[in-house]
Protein backbone atom coordinates (compact mmCIF):
# COMPACT_ATOMS: atom_id res chain seq x y z
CA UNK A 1 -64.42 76.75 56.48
CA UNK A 2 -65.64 73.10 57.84
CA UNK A 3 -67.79 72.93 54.93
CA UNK A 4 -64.76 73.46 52.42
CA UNK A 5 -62.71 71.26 54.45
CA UNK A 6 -65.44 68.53 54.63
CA UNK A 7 -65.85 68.65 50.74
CA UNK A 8 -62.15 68.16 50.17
CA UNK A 9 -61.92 65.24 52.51
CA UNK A 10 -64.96 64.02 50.65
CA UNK A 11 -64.06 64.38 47.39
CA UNK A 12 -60.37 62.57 48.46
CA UNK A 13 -62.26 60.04 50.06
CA UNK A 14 -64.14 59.43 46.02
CA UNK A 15 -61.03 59.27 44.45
CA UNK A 16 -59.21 57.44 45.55
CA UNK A 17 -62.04 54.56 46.25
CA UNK A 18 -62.87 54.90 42.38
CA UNK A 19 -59.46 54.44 41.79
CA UNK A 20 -58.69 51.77 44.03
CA UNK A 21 -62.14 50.21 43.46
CA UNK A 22 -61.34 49.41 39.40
CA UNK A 23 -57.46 48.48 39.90
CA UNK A 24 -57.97 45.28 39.90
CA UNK A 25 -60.54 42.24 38.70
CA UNK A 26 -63.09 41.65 41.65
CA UNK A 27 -62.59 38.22 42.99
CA UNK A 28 -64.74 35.30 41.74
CA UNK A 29 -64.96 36.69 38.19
CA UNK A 30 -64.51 34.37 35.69
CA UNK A 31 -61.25 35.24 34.23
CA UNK A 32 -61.09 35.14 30.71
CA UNK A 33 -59.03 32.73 28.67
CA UNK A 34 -55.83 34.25 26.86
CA UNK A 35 -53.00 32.33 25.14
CA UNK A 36 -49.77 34.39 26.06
CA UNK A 37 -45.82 33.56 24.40
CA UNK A 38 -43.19 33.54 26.76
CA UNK A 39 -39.86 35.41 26.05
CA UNK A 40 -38.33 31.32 24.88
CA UNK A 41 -41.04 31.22 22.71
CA UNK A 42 -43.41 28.86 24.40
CA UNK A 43 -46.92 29.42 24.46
CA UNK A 44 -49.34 29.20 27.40
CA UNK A 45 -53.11 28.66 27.18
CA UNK A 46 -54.89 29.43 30.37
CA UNK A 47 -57.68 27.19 30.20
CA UNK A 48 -55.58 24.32 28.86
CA UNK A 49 -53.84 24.49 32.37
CA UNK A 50 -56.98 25.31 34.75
CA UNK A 51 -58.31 22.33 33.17
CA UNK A 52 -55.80 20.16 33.62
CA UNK A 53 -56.85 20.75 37.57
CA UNK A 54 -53.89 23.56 37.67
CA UNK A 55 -54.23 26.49 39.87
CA UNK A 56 -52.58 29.45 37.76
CA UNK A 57 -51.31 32.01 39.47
CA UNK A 58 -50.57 35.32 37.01
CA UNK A 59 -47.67 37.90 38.49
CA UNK A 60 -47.85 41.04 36.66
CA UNK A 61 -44.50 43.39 37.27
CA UNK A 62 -42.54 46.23 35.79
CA UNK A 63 -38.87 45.36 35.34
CA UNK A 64 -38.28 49.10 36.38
CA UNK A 65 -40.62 48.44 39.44
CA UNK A 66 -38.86 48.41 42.75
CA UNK A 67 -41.74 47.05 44.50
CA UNK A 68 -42.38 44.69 42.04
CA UNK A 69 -38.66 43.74 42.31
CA UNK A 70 -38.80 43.38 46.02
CA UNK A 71 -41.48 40.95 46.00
CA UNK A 72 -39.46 38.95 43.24
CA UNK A 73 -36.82 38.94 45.16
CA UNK A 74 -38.32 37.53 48.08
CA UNK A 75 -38.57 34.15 45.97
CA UNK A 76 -42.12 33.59 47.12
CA UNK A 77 -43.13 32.90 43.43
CA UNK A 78 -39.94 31.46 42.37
CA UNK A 79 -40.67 28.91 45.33
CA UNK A 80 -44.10 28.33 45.00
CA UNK A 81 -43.32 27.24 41.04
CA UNK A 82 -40.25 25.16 42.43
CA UNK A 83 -42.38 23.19 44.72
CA UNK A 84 -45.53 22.93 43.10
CA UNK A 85 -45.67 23.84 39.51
CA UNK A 86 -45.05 21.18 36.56
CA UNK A 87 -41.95 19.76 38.03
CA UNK A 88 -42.70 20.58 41.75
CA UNK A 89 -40.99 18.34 44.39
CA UNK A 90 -44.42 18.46 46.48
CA UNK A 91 -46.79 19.01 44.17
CA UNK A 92 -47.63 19.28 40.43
CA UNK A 93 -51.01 21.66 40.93
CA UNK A 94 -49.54 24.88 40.28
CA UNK A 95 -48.74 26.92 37.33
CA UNK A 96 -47.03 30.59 37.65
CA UNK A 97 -46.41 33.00 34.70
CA UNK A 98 -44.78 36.05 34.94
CA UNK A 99 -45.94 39.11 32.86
CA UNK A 100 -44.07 42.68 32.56
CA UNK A 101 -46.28 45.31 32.12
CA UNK A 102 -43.99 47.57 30.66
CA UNK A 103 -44.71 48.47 26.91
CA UNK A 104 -41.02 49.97 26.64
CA UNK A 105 -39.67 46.78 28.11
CA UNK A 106 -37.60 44.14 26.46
CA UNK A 107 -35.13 41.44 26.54
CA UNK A 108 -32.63 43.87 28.28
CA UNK A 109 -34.37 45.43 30.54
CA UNK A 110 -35.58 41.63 31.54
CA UNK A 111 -31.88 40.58 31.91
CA UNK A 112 -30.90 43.98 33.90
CA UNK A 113 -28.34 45.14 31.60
CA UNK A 114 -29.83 47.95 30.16
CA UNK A 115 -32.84 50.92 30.02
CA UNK A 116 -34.97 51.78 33.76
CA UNK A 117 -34.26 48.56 34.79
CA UNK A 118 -33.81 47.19 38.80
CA UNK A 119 -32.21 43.22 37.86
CA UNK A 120 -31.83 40.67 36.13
CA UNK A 121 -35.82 38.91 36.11
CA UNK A 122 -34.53 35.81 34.24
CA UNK A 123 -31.45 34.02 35.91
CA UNK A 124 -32.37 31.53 38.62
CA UNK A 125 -36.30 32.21 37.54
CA UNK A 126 -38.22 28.91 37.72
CA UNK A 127 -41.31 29.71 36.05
CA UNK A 128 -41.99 31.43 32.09
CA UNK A 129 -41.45 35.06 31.86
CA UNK A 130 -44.07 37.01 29.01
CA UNK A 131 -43.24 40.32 27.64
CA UNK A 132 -46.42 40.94 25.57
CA UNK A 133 -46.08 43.67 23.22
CA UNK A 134 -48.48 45.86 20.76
CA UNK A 135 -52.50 44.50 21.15
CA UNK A 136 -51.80 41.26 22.68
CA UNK A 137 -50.61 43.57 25.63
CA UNK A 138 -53.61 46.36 25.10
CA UNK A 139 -56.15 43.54 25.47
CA UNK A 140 -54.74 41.45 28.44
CA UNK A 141 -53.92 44.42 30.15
CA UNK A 142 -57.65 45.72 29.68
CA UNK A 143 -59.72 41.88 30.17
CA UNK A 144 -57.17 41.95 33.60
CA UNK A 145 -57.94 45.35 34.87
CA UNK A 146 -53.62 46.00 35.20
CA UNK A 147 -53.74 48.96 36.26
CA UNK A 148 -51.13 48.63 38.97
CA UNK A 149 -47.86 46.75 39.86
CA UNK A 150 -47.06 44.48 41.12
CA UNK A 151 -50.10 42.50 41.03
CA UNK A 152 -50.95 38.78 41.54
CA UNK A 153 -53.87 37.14 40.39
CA UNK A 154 -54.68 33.11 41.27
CA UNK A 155 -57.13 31.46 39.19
CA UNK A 156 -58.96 28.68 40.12
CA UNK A 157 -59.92 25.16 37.88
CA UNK A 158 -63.41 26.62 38.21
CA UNK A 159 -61.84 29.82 36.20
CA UNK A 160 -62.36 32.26 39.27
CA UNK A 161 -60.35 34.34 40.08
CA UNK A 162 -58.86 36.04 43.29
CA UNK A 163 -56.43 38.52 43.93
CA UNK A 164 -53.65 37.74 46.33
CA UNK A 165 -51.26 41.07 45.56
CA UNK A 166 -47.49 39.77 47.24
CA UNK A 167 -47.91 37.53 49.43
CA UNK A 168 -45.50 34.66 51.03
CA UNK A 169 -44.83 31.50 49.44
CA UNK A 170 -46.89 29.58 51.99
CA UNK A 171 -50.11 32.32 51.66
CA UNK A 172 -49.77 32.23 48.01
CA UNK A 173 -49.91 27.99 48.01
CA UNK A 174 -52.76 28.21 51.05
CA UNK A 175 -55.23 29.59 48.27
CA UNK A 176 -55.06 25.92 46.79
CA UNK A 177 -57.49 24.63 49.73
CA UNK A 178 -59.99 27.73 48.83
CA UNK A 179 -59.70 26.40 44.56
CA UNK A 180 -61.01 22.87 45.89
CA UNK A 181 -63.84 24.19 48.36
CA UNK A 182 -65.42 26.17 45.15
């Protein structure tokens, strides 16, 4: 009986660190460049920004997501965009793009009136909003190990990246001083 129990735990134990293990890109990879169209039609290049000295910091949600929603909510990346992205009013060294993961997502569920949906993502949202669809979406999804939600990535000038997951405004920004010691 302690044997059988012991295996369970065991094999529990392997899942879920295999799973946990390849949810995400390890930090200091070098993240790999992707050119992504925001939902006004505006395109943004990755390495054009990280090397223009930016810090980009990637925040990959479900619209359907309620704890993807929560952390919008909380205006930590709305801020940190409002205070230090391209028109910041501290700073200019940040750049934040939001990216639903949702294939069955679109314009509607993005504005909250319509589908599995938890708000509106677009009114009062500083920063571009992506919904990339067909193999645009396959391959970003796959380069960025997505494999969970919500999920925030910062990438460096250097083109490392680290994962931060939801953090405050102030936690998110703090990362800056790590960018500059690499």
């Amino acid at each position: 009986m302690k044997k059988s129990l012991f295996q369970v735990l065991t094999f529990i134990i392997l899942v879920f660190s295999t799973q946990f293990s390849f949810g995400q890109l390890k930090n200091e990879t070098i993240f790999p460049n992707f050119t992504i169209t925001d939902i006004d039609g505006k395109t943004h290049d990755l390495y054009q920004n990280l090397n223009e000295g930016k810090t980009v910091y990637l925040d990959f949600f479900a619209a359907h997501c309620g704890a993807c929603w929560k952390f919008h909510k909380s205006e930590a990346m709305n801020n940190l965009n409002i205070r230090h992205g391209k028109d910041g009013t501290i700073s200019k060294d940040v750049i934040v793009i939001g990216i639903d993961c949702d294939e069955n997502n679109g314009i509607n569920e993005l504005k909250g009136i319509s589908g599995y949906k938890t708000g509106d993502w677009i009114t009062g949202t500083s920063f571009p909003i992506c919904n990339p669809e067909g193999d645009i979406k396959k391959k970003l999804f796959a380069d960025f190990a997505v494999n969970y939600y919500p999920l925030v990535y910062a990438v460096c000038p250097n083109k490392k990246v680290t994962v931060l997951n939801t953090k405050t405004e102030a936690e998110l920004y703090s990362h800056i001083g790590n960018c500059k010691m690499k």
